[in-house]
N, C-alpha and C. Protein backbone atom coordinates (compact mmCIF):
# COMPACT_ATOMS: atom_id res chain seq x y z
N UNK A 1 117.13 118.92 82.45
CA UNK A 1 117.13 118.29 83.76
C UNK A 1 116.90 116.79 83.57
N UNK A 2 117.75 115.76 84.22
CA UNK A 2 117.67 114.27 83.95
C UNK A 2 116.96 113.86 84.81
N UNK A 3 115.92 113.03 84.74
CA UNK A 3 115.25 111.99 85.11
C UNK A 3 115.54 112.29 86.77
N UNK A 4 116.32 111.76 87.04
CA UNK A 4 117.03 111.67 88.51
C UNK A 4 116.92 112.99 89.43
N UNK A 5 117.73 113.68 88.77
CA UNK A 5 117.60 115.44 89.05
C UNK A 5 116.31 115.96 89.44
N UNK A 6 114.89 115.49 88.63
CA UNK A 6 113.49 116.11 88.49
C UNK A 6 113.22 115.48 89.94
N UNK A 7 113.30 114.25 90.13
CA UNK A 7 112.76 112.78 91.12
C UNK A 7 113.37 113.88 92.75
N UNK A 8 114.29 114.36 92.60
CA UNK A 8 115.04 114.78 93.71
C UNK A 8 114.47 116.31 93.72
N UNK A 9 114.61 117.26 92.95
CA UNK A 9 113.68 117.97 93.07
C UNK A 9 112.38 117.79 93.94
N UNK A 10 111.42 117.30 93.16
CA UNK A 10 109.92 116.26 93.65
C UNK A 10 110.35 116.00 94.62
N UNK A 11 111.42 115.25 95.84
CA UNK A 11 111.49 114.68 96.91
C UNK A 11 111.66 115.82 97.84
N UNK A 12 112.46 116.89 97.32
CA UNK A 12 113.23 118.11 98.27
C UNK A 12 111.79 118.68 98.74
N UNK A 13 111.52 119.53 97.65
CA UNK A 13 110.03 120.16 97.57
C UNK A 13 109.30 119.21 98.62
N UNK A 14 108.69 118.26 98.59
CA UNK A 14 107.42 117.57 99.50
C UNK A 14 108.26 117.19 101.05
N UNK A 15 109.71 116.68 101.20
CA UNK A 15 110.38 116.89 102.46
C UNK A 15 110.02 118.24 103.31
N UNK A 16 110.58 119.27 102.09
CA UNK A 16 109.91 120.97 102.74
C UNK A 16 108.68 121.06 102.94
N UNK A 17 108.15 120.82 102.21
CA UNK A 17 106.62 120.87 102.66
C UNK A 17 106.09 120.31 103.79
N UNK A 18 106.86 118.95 104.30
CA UNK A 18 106.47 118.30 105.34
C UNK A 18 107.17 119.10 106.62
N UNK A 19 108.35 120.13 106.67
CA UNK A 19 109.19 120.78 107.70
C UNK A 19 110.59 119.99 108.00
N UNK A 20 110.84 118.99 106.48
CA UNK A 20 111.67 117.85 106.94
C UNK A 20 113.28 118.57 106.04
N UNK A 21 114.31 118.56 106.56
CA UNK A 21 115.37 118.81 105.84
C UNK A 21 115.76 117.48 104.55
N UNK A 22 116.40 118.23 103.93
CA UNK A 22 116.51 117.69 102.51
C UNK A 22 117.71 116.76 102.73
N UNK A 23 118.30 115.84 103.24
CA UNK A 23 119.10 114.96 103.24
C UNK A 23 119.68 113.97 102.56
N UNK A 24 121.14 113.56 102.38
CA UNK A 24 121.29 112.51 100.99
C UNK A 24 121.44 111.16 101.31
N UNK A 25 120.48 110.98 102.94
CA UNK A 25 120.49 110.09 103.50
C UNK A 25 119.02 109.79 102.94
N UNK A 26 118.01 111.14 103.33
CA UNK A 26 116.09 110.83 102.50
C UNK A 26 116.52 110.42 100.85
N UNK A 27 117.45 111.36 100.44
CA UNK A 27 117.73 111.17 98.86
C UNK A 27 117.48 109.90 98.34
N UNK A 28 118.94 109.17 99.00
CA UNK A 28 118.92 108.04 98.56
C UNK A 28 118.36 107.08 98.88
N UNK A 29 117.71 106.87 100.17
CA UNK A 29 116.25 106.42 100.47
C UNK A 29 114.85 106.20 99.50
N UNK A 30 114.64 107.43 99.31
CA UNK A 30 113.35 107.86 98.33
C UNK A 30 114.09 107.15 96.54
N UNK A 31 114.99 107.33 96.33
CA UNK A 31 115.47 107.21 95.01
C UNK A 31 115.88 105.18 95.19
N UNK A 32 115.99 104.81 95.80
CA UNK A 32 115.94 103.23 96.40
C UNK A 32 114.90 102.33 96.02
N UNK A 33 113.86 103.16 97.05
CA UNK A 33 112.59 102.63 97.07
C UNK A 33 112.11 102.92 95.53
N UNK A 34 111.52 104.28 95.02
CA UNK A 34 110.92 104.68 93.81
C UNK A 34 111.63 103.44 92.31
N UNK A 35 113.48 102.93 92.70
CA UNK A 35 113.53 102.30 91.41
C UNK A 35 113.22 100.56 91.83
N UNK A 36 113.14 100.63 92.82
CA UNK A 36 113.39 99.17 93.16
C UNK A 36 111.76 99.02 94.55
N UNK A 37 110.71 99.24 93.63
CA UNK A 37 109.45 99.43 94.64
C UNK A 37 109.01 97.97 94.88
N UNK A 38 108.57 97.87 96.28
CA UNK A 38 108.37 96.21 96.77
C UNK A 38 109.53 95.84 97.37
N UNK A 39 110.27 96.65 97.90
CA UNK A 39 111.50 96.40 98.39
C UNK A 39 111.45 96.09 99.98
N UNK A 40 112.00 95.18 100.66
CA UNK A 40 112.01 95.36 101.98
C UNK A 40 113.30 96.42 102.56
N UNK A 41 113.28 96.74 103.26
CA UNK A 41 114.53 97.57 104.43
C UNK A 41 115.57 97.02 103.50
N UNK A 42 116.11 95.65 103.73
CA UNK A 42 117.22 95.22 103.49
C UNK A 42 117.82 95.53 101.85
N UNK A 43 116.70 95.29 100.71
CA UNK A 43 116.80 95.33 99.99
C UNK A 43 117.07 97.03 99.78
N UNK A 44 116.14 97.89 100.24
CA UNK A 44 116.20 99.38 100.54
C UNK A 44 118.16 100.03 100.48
N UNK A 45 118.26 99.19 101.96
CA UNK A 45 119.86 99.10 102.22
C UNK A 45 121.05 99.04 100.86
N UNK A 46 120.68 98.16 100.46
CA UNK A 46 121.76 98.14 99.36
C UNK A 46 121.38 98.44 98.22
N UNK A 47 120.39 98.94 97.65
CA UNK A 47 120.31 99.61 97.01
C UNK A 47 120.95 101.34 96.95
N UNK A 48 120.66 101.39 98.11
CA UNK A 48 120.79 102.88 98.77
C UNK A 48 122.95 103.00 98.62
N UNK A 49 123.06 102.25 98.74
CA UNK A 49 124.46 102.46 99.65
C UNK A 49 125.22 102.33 98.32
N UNK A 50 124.48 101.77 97.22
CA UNK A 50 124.97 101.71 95.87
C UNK A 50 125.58 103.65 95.04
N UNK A 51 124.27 104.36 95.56
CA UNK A 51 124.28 106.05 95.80
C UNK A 51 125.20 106.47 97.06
N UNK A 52 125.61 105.72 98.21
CA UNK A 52 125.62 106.18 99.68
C UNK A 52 126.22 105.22 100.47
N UNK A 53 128.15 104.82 100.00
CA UNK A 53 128.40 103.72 100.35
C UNK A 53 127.82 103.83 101.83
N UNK A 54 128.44 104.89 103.08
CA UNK A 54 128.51 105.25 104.20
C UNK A 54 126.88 104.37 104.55
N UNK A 55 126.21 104.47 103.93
CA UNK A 55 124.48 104.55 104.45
C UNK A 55 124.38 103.76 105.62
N UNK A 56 123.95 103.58 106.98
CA UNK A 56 123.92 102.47 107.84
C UNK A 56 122.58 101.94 107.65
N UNK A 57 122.30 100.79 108.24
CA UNK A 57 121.13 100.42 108.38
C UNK A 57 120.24 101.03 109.08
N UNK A 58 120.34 101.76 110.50
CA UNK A 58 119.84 101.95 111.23
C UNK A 58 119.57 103.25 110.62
N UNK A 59 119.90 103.94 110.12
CA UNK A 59 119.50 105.19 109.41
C UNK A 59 118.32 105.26 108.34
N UNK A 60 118.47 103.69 107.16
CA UNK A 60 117.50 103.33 106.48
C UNK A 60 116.01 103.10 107.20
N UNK A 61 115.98 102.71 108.15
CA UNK A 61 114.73 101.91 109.13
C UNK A 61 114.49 103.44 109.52
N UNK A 62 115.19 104.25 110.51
CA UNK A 62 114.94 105.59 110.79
C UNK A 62 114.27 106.46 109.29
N UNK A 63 114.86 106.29 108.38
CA UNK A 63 114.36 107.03 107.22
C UNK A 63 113.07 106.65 106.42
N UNK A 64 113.16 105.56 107.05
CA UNK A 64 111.65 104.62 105.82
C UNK A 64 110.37 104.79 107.10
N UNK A 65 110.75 105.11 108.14
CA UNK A 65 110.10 105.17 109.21
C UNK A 65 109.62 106.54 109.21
N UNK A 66 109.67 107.24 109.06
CA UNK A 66 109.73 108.85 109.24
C UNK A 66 109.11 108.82 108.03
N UNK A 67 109.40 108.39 106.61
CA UNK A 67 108.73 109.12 105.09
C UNK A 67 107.74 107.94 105.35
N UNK A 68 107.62 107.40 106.04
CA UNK A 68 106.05 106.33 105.77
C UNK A 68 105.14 107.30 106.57
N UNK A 69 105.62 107.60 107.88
CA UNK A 69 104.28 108.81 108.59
C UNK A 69 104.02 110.05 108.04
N UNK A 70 104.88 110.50 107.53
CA UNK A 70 104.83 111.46 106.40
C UNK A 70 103.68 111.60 105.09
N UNK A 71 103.76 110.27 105.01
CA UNK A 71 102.72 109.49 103.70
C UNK A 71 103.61 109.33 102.78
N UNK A 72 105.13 109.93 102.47
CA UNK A 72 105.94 109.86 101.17
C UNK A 72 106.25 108.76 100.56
N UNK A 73 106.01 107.64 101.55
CA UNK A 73 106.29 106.42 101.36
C UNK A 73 105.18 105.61 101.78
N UNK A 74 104.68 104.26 101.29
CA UNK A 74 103.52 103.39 101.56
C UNK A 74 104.69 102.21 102.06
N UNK A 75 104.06 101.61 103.29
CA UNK A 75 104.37 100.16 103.74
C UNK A 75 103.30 99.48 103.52
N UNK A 76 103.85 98.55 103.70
CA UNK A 76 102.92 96.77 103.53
C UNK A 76 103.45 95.93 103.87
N UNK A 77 102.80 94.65 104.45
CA UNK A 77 103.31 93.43 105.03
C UNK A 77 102.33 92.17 104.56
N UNK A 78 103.20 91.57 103.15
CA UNK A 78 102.37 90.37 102.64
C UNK A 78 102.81 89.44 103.72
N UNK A 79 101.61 88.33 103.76
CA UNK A 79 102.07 87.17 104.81
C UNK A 79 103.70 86.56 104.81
N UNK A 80 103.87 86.07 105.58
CA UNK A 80 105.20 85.99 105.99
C UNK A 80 106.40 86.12 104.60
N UNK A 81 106.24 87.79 105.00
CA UNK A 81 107.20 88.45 104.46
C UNK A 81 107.47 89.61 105.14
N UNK A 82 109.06 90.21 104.99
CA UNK A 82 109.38 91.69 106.02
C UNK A 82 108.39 92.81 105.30
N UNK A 83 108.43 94.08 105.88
CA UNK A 83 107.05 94.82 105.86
C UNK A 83 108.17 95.16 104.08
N UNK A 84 107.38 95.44 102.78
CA UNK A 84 107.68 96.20 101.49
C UNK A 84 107.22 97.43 101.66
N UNK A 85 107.90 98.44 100.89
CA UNK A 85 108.11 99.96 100.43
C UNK A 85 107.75 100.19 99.42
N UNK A 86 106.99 101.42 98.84
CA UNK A 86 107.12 101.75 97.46
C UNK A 86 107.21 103.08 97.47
N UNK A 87 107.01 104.23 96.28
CA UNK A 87 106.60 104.91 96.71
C UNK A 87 105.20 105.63 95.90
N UNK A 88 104.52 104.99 95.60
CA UNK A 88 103.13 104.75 94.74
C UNK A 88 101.98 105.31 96.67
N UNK A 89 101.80 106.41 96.72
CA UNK A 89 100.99 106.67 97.79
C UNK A 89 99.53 107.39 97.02
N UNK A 90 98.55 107.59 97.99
CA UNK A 90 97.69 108.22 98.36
C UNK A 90 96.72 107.51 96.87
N UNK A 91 96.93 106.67 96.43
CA UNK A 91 95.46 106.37 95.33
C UNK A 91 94.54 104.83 96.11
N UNK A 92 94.76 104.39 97.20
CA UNK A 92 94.83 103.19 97.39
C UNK A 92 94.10 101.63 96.65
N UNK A 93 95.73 101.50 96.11
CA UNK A 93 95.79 100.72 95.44
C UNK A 93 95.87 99.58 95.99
N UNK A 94 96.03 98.04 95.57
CA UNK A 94 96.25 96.98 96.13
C UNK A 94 97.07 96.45 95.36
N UNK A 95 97.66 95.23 96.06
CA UNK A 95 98.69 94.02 95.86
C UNK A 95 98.46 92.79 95.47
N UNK A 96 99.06 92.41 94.45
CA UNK A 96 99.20 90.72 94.21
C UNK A 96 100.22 90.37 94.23
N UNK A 97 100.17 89.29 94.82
CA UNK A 97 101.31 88.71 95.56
C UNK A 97 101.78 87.22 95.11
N UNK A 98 102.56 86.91 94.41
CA UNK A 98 102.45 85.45 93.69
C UNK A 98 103.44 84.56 95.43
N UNK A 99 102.67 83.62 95.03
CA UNK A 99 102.83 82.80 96.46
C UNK A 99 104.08 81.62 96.15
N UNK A 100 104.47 81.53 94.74
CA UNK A 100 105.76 81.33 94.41
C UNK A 100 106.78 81.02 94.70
N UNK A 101 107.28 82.74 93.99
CA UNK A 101 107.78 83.65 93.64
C UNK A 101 108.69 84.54 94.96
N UNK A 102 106.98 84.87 95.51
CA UNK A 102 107.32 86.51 96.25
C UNK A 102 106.74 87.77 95.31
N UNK A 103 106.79 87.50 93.68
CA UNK A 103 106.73 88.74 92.90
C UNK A 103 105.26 89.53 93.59
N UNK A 104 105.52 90.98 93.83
CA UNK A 104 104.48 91.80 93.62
C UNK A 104 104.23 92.58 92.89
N UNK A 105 102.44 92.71 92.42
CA UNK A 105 102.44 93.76 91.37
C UNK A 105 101.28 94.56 92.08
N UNK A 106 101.23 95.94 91.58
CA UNK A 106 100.28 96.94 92.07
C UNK A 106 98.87 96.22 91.65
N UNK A 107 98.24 96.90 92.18
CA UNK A 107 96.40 96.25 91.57
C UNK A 107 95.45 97.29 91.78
N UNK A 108 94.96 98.17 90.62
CA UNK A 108 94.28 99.26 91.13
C UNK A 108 93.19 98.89 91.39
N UNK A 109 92.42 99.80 92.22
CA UNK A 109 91.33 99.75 93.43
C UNK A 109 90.16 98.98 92.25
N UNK A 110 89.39 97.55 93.35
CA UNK A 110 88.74 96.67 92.69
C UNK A 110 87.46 97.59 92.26
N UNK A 111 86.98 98.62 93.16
CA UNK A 111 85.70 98.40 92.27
C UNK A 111 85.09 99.89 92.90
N UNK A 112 85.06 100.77 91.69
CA UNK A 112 84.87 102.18 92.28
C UNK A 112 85.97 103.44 92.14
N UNK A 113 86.21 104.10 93.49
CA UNK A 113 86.87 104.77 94.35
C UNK A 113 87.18 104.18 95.66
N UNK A 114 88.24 104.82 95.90
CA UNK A 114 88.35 104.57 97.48
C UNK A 114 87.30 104.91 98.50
N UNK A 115 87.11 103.94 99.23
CA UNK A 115 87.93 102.68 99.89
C UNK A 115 87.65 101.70 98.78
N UNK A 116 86.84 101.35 97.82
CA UNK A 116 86.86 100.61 97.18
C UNK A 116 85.96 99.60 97.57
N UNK A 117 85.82 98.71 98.36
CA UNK A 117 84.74 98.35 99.12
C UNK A 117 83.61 98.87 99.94
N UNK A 118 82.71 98.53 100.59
CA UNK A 118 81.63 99.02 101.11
C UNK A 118 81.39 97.82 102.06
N UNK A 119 81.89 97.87 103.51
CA UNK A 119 81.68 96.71 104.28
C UNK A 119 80.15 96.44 104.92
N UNK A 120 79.44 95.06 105.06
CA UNK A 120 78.43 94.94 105.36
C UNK A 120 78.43 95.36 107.14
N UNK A 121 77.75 96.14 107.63
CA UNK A 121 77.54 96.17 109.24
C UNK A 121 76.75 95.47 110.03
N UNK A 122 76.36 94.32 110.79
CA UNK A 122 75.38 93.67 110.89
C UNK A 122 74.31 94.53 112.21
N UNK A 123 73.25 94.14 112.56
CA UNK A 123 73.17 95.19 114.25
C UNK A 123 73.47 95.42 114.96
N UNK A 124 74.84 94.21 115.16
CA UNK A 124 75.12 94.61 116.76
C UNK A 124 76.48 95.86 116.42
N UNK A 125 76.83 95.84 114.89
CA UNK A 125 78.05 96.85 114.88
C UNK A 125 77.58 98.26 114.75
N UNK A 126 78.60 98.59 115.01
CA UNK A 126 79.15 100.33 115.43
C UNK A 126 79.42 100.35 114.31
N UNK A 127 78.87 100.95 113.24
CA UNK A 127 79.66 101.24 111.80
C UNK A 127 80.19 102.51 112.08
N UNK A 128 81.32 102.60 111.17
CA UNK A 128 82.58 103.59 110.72
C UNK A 128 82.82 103.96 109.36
N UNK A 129 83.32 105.58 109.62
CA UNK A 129 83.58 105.89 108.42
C UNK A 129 84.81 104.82 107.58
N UNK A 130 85.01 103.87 106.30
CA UNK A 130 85.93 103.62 106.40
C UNK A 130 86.39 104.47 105.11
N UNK A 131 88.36 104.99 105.81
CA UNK A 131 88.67 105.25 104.38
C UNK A 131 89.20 104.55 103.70
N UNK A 132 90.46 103.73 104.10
CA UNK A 132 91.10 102.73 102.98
C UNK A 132 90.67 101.01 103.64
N UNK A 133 90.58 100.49 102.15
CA UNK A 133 90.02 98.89 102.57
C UNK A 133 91.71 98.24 101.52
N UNK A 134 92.29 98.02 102.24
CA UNK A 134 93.72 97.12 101.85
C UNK A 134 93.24 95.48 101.49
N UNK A 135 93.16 95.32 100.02
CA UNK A 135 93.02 94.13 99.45
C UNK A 135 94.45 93.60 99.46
N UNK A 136 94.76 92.45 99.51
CA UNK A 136 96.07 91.40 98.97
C UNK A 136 95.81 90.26 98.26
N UNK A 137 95.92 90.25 97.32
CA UNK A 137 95.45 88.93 96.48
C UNK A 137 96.81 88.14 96.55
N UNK A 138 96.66 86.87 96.62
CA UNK A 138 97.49 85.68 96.17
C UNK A 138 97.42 84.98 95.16
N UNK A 139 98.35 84.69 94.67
CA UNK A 139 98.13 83.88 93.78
C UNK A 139 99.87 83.36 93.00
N UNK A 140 99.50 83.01 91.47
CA UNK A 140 100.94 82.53 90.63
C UNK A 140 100.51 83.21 89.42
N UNK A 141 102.44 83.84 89.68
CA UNK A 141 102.36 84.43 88.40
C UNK A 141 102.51 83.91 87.29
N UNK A 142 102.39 84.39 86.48
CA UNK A 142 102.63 84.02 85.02
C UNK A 142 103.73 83.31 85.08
N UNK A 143 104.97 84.40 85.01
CA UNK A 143 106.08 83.60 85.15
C UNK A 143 106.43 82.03 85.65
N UNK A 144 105.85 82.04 87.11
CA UNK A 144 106.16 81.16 87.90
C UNK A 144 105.11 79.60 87.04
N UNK A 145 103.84 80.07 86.57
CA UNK A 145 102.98 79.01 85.91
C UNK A 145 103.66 78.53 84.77
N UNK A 146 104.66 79.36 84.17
CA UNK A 146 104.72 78.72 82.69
C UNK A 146 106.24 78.09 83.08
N UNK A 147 106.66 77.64 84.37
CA UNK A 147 107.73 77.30 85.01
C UNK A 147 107.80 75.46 85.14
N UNK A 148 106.38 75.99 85.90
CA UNK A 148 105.56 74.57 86.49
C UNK A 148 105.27 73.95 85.57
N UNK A 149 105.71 72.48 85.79
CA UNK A 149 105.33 70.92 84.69
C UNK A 149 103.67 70.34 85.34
N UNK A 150 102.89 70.51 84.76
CA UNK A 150 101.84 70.17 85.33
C UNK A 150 101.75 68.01 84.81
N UNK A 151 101.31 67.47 86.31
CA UNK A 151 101.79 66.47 85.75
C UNK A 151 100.80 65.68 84.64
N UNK A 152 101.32 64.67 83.84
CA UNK A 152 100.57 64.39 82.56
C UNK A 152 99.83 62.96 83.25
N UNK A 153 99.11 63.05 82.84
CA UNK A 153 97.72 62.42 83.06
C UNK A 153 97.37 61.38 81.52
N UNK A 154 97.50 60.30 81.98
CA UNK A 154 97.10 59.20 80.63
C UNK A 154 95.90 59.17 80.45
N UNK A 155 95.34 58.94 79.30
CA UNK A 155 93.86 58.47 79.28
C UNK A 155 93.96 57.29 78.75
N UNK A 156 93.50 56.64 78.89
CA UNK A 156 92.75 55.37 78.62
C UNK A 156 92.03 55.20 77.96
N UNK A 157 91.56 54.33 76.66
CA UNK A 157 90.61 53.63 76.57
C UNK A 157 90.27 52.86 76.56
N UNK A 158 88.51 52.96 76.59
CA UNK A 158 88.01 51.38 76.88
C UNK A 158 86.71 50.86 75.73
């Protein structure tokens, strides 16, 4: 069984499980997102249609919409950027985000288990159970640093 074959398997199975029919519209959806994770819709789109010339858009948004309430799929929305896909669910993990770039990379949970944090409550709050605490770090990547001419600086003496 190839790589691909197993992935679709894994997708059919947890679709059924959810009461969802097995479609080669979810197929190539789920198989989109999983090679090309951090993807927005658009990017989703043509990836997909690469498997699925037919694919419409409005079917992708319908499909990424449906496997995100599902849980099969995780969304996110780094600052002004369209919401990203992966399909890395249920460990909650976090994001770095090079401010660049755009590049994102996963970031497993800072410190513990989930939620990973432990928020302070002061008196006047209503504390809550929390379960997930969504970190986003910013920053520059590697890449993008060893890009940058940092400017040169004379010294002098005296």
């Amino acid at each position: 069984m190839t790589d691909h074959t197993a992935e679709q398997a894994e997708w059919a199975a947890a679709l059924h499980a959810h009461g969802r029919r097995v479609t080669k519209q979810r197929l190539a959806v789920l198989a989109a997102v999983q090679h090309h994770p951090h993807s927005p819709a658009e990017g989703i789109l043509a990836a997909a249609r690469k498997e699925l010339p037919e694919l419409t858009a409005q079917s992708v948004y319908v499909v990424l919409s449906d496997l995100t309430d599902l849980q099969m799929l995780r969304r996110f929305e780094p600052p002004h950027s369209p919401a990203l896909y992966e399909t890395r669910v249920g460990d909650n993990h976090h994001h770095a985000v090079c401010i660049s770039c755009g590049k994102v990379e996963d970031v497993d949970c800072a410190v513990g288990h989930a939620p990973c944090l432990t928020p302070h409550w002061d008196e006047n709050s209503k504390p809550m159970t929390i379960q997930i605490a969504d970190v986003l770090y910013q920053g520059i990547c590697q890449d993008c640093q060893s890009k940058q001419q940092l400017p040169v600086t004379s010294v002098t003496q005296k």
